[in-house]
C-alpha atoms as a PDB file:
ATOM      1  CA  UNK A   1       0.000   0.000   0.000  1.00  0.00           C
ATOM      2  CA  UNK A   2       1.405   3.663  -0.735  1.00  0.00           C
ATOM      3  CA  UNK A   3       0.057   6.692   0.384  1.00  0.00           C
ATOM      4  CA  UNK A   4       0.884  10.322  -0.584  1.00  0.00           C
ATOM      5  CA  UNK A   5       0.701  13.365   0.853  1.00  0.00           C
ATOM      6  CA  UNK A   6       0.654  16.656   0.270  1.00  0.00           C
ATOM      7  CA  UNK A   7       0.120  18.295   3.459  1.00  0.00           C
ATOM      8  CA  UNK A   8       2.644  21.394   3.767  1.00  0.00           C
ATOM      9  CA  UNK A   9       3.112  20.756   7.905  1.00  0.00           C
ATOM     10  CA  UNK A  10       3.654  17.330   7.273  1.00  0.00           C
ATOM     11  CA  UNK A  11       6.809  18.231   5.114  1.00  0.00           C
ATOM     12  CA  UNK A  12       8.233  20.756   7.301  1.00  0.00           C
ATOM     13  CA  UNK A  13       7.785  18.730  10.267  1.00  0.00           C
ATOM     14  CA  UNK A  14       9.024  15.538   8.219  1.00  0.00           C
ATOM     15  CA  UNK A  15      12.249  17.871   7.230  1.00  0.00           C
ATOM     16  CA  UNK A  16      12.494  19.656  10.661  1.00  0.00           C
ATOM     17  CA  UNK A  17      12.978  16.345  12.518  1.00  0.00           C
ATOM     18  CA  UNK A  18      15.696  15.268   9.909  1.00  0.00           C
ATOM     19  CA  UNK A  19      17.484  18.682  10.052  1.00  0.00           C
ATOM     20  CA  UNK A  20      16.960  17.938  14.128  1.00  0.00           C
ATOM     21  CA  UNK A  21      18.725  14.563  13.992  1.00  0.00           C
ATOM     22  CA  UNK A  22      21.472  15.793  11.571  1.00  0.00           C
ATOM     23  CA  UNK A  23      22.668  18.365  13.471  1.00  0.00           C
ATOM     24  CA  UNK A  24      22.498  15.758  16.882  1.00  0.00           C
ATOM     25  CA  UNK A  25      24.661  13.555  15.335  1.00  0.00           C
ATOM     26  CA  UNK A  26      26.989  16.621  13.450  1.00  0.00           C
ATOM     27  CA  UNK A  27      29.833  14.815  15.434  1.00  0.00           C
ATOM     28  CA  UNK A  28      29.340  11.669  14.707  1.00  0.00           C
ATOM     29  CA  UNK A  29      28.320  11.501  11.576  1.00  0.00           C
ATOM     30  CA  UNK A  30      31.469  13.710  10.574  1.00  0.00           C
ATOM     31  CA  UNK A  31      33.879  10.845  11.847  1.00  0.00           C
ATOM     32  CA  UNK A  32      31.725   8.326   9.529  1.00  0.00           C
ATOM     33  CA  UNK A  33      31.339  10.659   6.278  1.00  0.00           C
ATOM     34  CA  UNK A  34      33.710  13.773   6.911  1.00  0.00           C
ATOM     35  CA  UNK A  35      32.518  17.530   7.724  1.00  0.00           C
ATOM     36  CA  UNK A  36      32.075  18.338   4.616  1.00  0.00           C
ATOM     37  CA  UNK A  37      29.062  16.209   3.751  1.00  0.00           C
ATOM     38  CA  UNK A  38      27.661  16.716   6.976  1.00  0.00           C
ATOM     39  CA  UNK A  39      27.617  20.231   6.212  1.00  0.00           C
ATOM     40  CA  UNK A  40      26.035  20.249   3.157  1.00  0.00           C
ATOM     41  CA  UNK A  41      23.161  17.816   4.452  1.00  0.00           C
ATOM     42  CA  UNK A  42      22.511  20.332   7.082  1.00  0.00           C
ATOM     43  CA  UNK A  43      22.479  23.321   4.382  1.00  0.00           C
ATOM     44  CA  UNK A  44      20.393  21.468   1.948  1.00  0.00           C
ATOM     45  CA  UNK A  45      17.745  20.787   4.604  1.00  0.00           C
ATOM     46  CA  UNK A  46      17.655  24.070   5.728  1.00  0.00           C
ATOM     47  CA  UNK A  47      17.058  24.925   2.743  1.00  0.00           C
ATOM     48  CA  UNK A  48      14.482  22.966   2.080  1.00  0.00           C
ATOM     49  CA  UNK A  49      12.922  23.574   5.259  1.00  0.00           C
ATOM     50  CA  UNK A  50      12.265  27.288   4.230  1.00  0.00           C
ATOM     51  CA  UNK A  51      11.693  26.303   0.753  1.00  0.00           C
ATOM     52  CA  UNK A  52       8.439  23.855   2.532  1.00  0.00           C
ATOM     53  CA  UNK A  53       7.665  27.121   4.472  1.00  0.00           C
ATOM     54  CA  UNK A  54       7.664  29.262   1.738  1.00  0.00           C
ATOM     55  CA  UNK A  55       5.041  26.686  -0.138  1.00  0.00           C
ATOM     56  CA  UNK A  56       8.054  26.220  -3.146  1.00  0.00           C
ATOM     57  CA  UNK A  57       9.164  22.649  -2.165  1.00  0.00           C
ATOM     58  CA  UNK A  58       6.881  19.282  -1.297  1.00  0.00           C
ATOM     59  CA  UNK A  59       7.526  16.154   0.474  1.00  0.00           C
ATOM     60  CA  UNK A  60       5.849  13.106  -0.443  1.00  0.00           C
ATOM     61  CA  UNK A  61       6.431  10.254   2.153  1.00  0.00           C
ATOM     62  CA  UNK A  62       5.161   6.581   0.908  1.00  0.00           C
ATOM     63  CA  UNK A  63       4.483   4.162   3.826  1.00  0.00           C
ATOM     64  CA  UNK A  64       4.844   0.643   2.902  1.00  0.00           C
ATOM     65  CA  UNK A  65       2.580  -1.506   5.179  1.00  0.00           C
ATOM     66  CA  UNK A  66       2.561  -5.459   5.249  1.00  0.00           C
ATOM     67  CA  UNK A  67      -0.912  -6.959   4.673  1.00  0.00           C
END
């Protein structure tokens, strides 16, 4: 089953709680994947947190559910 949606708070707080967890584990993940590309995952979902705020970026989540 797949669902889609296009709720606007859905994205942001989809792409707030990533942006949450990336910068958590900014440490971390830098010793795993270097600095640099934890920086720019932190940029781009800033960015595309205002982007989902500003109503010119979308989220669609599927959710795969065993039946």
């Amino acid at each position: 089953m797949v669902e889609e949606r296009s709720d606007p708070d859905d994205g942001v707080a989809t792409v707030r709680s990533w942006l949450e967890t990336a910068e958590t584990n900014r440490v971390r993940g830098a010793e795993l994947i270097g600095e640099s590309a934890v920086s720019d995952i932190i940029r781009e979902r800033k960015t595309a947190l205002r982007f989902l705020r500003e109503g010119r970026f979308t989220v669609v989540r599927m959710v795969f559910e065993k039946l």
